[in-house]
Protein backbone atom coordinates (compact mmCIF):
# COMPACT_ATOMS: atom_id res chain seq x y z
CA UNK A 1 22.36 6.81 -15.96
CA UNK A 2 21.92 8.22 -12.46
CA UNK A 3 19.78 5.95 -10.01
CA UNK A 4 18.97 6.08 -6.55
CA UNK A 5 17.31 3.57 -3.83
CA UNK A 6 14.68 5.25 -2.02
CA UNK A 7 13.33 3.59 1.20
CA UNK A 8 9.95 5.14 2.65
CA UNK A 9 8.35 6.08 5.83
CA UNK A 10 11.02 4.00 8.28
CA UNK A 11 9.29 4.27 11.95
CA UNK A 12 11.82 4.51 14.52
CA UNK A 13 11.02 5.27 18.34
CA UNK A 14 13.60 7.53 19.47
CA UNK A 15 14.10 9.49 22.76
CA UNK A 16 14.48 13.10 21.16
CA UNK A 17 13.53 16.65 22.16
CA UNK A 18 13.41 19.67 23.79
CA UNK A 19 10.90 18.84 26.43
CA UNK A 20 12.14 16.17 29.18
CA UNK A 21 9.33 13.56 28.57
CA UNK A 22 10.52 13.52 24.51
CA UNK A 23 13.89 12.24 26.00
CA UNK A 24 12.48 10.17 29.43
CA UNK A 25 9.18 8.32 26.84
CA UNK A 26 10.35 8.80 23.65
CA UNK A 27 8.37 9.16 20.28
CA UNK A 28 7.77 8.42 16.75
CA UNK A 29 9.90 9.76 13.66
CA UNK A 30 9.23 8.58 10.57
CA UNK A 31 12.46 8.21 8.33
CA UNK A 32 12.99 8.62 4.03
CA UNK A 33 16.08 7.51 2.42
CA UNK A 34 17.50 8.50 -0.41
CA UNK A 35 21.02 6.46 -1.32
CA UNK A 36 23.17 6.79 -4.65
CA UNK A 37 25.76 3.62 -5.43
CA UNK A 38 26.77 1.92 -8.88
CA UNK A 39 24.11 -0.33 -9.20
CA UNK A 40 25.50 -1.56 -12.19
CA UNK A 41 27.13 -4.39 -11.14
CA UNK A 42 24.59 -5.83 -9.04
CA UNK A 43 22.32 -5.02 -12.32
CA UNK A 44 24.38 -7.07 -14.72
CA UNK A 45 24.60 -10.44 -12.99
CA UNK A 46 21.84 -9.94 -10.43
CA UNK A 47 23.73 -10.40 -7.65
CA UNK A 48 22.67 -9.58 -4.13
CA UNK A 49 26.09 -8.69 -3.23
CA UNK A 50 26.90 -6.12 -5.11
CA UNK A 51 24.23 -3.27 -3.78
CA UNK A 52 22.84 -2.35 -0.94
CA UNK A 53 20.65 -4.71 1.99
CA UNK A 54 18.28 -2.15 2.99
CA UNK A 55 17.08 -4.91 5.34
CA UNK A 56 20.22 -4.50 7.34
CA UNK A 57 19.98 -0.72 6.88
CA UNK A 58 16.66 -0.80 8.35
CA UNK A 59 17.65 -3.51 11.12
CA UNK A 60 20.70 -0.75 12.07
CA UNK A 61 18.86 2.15 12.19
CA UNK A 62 15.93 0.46 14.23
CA UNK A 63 18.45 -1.04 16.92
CA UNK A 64 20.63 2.50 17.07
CA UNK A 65 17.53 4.64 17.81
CA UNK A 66 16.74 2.48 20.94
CA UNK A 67 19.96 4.13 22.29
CA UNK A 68 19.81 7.43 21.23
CA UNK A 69 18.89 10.91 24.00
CA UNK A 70 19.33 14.27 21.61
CA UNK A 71 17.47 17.33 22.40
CA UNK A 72 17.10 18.01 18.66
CA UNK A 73 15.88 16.54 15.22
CA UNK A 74 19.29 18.49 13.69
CA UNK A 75 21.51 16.19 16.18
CA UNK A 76 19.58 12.89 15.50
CA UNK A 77 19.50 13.41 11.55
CA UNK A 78 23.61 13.87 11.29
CA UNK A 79 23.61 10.37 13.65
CA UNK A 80 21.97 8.79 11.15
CA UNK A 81 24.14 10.10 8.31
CA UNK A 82 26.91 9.18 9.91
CA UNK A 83 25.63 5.76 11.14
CA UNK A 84 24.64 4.81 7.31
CA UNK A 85 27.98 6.39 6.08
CA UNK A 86 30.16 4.38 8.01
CA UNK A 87 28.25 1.17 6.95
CA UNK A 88 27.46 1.35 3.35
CA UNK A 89 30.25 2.68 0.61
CA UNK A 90 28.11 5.25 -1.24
CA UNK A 91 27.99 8.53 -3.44
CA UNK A 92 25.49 10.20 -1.80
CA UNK A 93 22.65 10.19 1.19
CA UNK A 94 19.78 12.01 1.60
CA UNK A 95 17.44 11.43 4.46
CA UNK A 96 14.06 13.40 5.15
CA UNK A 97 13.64 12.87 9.18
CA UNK A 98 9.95 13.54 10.59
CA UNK A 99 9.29 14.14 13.83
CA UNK A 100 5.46 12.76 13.66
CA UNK A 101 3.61 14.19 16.55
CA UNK A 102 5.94 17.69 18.10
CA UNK A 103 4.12 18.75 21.14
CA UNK A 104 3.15 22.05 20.05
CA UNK A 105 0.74 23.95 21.52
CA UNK A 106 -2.15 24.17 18.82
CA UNK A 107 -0.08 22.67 15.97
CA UNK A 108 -1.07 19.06 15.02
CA UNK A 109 1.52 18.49 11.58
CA UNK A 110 4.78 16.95 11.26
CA UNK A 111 8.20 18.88 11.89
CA UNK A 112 11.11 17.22 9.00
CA UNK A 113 14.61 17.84 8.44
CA UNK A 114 16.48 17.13 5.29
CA UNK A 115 19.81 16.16 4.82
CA UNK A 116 22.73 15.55 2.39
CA UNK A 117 25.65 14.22 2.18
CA UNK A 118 27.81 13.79 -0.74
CA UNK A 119 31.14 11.90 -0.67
CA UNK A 120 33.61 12.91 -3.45
């Protein structure tokens, strides 16, 4: 049986973009998740241990962005891969990043990347 953990509409604060004041103020992204493990064991016995503390995830991934300067969402999306790859031992990762408020000229929706990564 596959199964996934999804975890929804993460806000980080992150000093991204083109423009100079994206990187000097920062601004909002909102953040999916998307992570694949054996949740069997941790579904047998109920025990915490044995799958994954999204709290910490979240707690990571809110401290991390506080440090990061990228001029683009493609840049800051593979960080966070990477970030939740080298902390959690899982199948696969798929994150939907959203840059909430892009200063475009006339354009008031949401710019989002998607991402995957699969570890055989």
């Amino acid at each position: 049986m596959e199964a996934f953990l999804k975890i929804e509409n993460i806000k980080l604060w992150a000093r991204v973009g083109v423009l100079d004041e994206e990187r000097e103020l920062g601004q909002l992204f909102s953040l999916d998740i998307f992570l694949w493990t054996d949740f069997e064991k941790c579904t047998e016995n109920d025990d915490i241990n044995k799958t994954v503390d999204y709290s910490k995830l979240v707690e990571i991934l809110k401290d991390q962005s506080k440090k990061i300067y990228f001029f683009t969402i493609e840049k800051y999306s593979n960080a966070i891969l990477e970030i939740i790859d080298k902390e959690f031992n899982l199948s696969k990762i798929k994150i939907i990043l959203t840059k909430c408020n892009p200063p475009i000229t006339g354009f008031d929706g949401k710019v989002s990347i998607v991402r995957i990564l699969e570890n055989k």
